[in-house]
PDB file of N, CA and C in Angstrom:
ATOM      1  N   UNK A   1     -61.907-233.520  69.670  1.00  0.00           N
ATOM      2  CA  UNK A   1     -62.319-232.984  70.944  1.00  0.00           C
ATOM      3  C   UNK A   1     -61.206-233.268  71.950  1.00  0.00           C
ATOM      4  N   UNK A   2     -60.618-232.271  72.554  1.00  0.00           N
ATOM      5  CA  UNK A   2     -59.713-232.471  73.374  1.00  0.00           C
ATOM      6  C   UNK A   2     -59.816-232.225  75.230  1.00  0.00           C
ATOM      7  N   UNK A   3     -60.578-233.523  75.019  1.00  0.00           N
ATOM      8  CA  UNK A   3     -61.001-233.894  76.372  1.00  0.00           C
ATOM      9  C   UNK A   3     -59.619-234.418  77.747  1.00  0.00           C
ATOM     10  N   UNK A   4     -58.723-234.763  76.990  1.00  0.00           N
ATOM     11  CA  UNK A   4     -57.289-235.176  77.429  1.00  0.00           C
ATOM     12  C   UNK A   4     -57.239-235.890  78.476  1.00  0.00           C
ATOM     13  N   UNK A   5     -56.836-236.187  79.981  1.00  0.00           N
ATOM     14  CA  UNK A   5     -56.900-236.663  80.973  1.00  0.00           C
ATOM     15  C   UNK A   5     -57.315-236.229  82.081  1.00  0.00           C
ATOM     16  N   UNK A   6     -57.605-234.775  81.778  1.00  0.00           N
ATOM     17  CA  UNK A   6     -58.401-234.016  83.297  1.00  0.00           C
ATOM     18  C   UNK A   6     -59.685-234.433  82.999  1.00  0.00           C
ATOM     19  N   UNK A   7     -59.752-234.561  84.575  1.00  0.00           N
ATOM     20  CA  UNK A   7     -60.657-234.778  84.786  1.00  0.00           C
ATOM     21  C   UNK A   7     -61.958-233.281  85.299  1.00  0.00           C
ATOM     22  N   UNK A   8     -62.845-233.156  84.302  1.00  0.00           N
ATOM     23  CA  UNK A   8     -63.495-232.103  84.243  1.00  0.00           C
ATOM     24  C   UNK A   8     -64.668-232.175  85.654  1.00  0.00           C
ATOM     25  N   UNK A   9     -65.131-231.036  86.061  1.00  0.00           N
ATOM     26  CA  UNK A   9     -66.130-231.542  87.416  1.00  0.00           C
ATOM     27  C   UNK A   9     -67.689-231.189  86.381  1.00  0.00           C
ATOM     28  N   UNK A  10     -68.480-231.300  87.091  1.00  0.00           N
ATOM     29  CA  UNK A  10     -69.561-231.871  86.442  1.00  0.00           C
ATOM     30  C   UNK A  10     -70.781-230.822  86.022  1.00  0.00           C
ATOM     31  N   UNK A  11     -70.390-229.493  86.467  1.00  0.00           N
ATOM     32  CA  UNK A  11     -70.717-228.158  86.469  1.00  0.00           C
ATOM     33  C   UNK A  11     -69.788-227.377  85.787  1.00  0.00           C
ATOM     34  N   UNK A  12     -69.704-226.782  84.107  1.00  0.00           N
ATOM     35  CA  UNK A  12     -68.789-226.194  84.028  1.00  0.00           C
ATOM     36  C   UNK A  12     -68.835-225.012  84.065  1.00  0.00           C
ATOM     37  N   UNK A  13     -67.894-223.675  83.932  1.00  0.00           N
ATOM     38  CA  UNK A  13     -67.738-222.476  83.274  1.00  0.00           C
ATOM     39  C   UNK A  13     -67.850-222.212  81.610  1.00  0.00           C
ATOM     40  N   UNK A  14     -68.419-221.177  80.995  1.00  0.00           N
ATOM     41  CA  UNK A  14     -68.073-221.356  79.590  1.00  0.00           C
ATOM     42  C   UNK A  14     -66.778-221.501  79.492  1.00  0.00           C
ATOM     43  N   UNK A  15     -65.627-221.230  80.127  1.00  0.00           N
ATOM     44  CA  UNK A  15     -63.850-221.138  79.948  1.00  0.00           C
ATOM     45  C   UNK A  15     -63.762-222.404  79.967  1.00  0.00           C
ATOM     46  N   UNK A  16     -64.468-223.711  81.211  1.00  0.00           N
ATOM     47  CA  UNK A  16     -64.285-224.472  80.998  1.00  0.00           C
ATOM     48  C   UNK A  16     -64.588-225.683  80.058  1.00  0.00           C
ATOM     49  N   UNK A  17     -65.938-225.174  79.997  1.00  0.00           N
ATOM     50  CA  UNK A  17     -66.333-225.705  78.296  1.00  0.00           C
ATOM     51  C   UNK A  17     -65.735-225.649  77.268  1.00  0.00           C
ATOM     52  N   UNK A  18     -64.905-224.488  76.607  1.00  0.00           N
ATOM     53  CA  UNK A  18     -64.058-224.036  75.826  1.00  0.00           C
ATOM     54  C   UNK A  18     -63.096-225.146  75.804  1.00  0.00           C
ATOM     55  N   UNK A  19     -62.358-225.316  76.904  1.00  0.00           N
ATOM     56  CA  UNK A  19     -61.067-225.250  77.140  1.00  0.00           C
ATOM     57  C   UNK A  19     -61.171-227.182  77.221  1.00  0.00           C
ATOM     58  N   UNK A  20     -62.709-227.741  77.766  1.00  0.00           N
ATOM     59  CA  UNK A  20     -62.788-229.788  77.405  1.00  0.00           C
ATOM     60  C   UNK A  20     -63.214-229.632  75.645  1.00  0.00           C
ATOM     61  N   UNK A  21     -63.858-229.087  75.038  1.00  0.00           N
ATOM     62  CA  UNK A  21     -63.837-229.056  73.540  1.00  0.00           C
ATOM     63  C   UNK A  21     -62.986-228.446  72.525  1.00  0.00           C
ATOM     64  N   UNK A  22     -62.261-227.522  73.295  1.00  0.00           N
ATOM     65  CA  UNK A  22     -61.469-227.256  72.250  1.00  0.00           C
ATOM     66  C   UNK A  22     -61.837-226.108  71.351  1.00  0.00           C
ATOM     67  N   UNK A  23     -62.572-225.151  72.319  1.00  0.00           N
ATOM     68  CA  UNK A  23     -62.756-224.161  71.095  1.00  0.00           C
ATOM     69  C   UNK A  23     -62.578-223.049  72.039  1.00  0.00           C
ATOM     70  N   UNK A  24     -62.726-221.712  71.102  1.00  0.00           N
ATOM     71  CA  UNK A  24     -62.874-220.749  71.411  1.00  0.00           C
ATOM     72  C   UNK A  24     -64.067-220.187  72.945  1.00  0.00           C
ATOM     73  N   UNK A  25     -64.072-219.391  73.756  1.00  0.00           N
ATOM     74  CA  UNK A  25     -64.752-218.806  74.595  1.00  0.00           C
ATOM     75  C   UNK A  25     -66.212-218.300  73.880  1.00  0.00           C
ATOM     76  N   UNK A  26     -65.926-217.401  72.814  1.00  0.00           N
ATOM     77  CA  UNK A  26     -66.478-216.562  72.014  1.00  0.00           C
ATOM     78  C   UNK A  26     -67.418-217.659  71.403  1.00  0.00           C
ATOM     79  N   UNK A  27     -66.941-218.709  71.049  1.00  0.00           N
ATOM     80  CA  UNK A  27     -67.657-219.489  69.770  1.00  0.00           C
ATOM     81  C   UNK A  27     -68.252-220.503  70.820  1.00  0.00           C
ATOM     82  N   UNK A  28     -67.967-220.881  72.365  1.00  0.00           N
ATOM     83  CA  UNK A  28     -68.963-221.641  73.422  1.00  0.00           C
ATOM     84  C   UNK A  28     -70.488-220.686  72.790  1.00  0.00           C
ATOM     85  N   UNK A  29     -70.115-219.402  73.903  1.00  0.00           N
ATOM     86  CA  UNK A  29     -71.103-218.569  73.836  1.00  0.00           C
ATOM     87  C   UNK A  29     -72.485-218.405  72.229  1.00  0.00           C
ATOM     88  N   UNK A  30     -71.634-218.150  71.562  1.00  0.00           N
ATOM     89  CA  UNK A  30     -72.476-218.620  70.091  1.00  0.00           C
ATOM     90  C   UNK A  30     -73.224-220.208  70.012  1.00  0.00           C
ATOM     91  N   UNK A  31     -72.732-220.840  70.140  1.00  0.00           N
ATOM     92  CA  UNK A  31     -73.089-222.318  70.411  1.00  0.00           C
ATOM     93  C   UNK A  31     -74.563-222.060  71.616  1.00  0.00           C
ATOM     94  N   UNK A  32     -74.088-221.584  72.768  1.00  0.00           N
ATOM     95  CA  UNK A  32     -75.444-221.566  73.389  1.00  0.00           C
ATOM     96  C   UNK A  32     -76.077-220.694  73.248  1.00  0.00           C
ATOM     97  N   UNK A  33     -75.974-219.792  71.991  1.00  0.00           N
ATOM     98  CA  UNK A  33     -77.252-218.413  71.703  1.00  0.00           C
ATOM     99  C   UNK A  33     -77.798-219.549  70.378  1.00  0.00           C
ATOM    100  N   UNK A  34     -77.303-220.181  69.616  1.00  0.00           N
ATOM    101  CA  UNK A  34     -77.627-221.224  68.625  1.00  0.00           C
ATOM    102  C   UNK A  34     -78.633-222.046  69.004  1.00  0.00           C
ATOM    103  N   UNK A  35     -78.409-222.611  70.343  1.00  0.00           N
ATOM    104  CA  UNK A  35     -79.025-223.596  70.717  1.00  0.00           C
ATOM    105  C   UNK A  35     -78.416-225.071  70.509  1.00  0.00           C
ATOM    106  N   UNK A  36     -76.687-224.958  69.938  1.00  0.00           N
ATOM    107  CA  UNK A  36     -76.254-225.983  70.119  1.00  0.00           C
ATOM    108  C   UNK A  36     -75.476-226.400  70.938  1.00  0.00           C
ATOM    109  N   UNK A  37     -74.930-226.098  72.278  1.00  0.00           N
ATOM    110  CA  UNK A  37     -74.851-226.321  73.455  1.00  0.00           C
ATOM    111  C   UNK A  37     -75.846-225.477  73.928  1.00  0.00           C
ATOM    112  N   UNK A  38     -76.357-226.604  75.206  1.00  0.00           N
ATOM    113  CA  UNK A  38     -77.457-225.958  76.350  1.00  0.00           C
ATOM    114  C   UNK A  38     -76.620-225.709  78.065  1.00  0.00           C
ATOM    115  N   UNK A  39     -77.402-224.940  77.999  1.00  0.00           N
ATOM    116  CA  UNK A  39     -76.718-224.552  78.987  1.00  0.00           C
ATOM    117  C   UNK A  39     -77.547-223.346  80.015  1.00  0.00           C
ATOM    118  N   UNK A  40     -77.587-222.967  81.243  1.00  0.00           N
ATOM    119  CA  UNK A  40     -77.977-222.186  82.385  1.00  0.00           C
ATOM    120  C   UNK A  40     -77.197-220.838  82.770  1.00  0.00           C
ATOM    121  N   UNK A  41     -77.849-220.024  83.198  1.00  0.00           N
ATOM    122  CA  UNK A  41     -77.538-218.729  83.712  1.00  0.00           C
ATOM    123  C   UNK A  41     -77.849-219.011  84.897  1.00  0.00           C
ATOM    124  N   UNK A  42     -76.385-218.837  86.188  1.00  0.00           N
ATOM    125  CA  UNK A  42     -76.723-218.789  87.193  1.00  0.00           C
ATOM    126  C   UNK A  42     -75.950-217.521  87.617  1.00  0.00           C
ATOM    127  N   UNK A  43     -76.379-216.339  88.483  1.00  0.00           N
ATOM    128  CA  UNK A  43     -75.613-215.197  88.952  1.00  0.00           C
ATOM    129  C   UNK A  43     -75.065-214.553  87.556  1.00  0.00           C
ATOM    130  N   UNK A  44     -75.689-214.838  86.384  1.00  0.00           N
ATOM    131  CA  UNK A  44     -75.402-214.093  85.359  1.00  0.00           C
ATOM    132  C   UNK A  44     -74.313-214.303  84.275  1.00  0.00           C
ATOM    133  N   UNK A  45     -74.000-215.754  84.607  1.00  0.00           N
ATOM    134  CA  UNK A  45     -72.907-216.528  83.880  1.00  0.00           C
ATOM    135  C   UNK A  45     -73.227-217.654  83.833  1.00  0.00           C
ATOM    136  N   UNK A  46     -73.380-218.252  82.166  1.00  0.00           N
ATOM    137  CA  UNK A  46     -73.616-219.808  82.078  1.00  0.00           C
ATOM    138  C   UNK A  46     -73.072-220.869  82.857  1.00  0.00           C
ATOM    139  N   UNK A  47     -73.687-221.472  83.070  1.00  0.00           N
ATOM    140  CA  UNK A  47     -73.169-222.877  83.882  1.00  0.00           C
ATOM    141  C   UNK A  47     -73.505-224.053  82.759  1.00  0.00           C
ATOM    142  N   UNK A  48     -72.615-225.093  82.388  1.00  0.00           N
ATOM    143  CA  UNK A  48     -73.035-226.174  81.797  1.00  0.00           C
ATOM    144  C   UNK A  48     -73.114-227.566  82.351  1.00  0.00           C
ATOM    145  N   UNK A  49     -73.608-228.401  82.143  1.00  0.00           N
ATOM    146  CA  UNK A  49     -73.318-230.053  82.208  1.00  0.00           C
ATOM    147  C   UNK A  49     -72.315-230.407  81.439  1.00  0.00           C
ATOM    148  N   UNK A  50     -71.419-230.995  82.277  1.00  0.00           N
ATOM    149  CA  UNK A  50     -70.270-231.523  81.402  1.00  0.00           C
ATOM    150  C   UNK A  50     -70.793-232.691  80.361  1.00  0.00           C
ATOM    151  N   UNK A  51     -71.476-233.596  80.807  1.00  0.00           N
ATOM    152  CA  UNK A  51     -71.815-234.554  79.938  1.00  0.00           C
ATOM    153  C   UNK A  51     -72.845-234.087  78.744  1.00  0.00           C
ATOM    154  N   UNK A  52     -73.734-233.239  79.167  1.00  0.00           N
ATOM    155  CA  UNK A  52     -74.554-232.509  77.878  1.00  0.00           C
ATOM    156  C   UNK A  52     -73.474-231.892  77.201  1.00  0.00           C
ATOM    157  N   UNK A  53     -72.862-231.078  77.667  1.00  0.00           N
ATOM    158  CA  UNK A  53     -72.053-230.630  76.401  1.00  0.00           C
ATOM    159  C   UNK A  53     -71.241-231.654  75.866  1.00  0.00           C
ATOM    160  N   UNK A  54     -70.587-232.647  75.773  1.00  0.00           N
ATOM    161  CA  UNK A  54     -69.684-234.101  75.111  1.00  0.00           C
ATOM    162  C   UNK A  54     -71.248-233.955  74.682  1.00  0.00           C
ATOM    163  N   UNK A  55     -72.241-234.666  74.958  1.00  0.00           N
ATOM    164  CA  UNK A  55     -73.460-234.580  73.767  1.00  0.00           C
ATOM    165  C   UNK A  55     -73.545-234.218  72.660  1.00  0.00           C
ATOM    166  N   UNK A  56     -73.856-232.835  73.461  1.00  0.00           N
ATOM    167  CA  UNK A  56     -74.295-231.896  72.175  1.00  0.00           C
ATOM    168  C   UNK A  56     -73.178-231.077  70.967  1.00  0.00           C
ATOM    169  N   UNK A  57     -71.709-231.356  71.770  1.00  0.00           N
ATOM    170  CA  UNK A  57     -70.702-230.766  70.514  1.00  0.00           C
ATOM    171  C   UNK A  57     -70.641-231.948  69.793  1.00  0.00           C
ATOM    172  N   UNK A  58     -70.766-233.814  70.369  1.00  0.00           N
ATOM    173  CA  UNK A  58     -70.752-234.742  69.068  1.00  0.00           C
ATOM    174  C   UNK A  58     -72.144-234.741  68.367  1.00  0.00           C
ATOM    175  N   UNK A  59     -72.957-234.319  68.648  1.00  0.00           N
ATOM    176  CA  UNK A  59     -74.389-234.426  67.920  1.00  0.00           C
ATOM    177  C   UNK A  59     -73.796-233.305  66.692  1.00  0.00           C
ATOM    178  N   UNK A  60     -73.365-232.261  67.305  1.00  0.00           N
ATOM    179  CA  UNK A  60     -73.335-231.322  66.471  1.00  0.00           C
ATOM    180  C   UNK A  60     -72.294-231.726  65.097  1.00  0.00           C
ATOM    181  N   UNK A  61     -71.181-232.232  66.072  1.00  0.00           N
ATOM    182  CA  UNK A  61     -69.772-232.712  64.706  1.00  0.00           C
ATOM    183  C   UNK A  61     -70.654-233.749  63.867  1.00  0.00           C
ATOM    184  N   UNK A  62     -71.419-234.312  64.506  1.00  0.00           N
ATOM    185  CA  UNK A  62     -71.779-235.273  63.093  1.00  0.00           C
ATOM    186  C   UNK A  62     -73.019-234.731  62.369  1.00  0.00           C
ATOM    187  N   UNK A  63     -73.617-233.785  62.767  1.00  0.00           N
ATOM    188  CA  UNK A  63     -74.290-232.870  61.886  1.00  0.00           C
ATOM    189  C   UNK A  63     -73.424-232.379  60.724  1.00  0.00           C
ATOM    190  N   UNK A  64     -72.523-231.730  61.073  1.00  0.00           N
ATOM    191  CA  UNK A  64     -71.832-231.570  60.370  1.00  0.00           C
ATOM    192  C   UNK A  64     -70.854-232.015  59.137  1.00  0.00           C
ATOM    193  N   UNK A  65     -70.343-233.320  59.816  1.00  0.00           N
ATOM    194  CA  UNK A  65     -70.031-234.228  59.095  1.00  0.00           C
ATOM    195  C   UNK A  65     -70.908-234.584  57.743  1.00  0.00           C
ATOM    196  N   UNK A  66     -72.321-234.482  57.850  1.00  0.00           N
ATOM    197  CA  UNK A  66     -73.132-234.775  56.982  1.00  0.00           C
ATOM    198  C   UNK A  66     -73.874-233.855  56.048  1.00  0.00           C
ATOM    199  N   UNK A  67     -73.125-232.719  56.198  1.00  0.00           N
ATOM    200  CA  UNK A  67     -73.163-231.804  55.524  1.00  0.00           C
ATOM    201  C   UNK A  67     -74.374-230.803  55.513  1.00  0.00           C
ATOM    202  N   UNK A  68     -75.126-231.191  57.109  1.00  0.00           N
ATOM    203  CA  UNK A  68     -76.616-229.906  57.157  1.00  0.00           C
ATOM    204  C   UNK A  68     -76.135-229.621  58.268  1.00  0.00           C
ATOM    205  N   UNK A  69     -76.064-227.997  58.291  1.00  0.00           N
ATOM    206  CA  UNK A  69     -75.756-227.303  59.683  1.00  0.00           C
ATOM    207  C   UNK A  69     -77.151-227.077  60.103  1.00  0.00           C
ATOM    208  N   UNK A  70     -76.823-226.900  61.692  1.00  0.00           N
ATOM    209  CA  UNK A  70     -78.628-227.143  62.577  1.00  0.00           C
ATOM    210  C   UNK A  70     -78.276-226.671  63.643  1.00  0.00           C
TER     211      UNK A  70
END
């Protein structure tokens, strides 16, 4: 997870979600139609918690890790 030294604010964009985990835009968005990042529609564009998402992408990596996707 490439959280690095910025400091993220506490409301993100999906771009900015993407861009503290390390993934794709496309594959945020999948993640919160999954139900594995949560996340809000405000004015018609997700808004996240920075700290729920660090949550929910390590809940998810160690799902994974253990070999049952969820």
């Amino acid at each position: 997870m490439a959280t690095g030294t910025r400091r993220w604010p506490s409301l993100l964009t999906v771009a900015q979600a993407a861009q503290m985990i390390d993934r794709d835009e496309n594959t945020v968005r999948i993640y919160l139609r999954r139900g594995v990042l949560h996340g809000r529609k405000s004015a018609g564009a997700y808004v996240l918690a920075r700290d729920e998402v660090l949550a929910d992408i390590s809940r998810h990596e160690r799902t994974l890790k253990k070999g049952t996707i969820g």
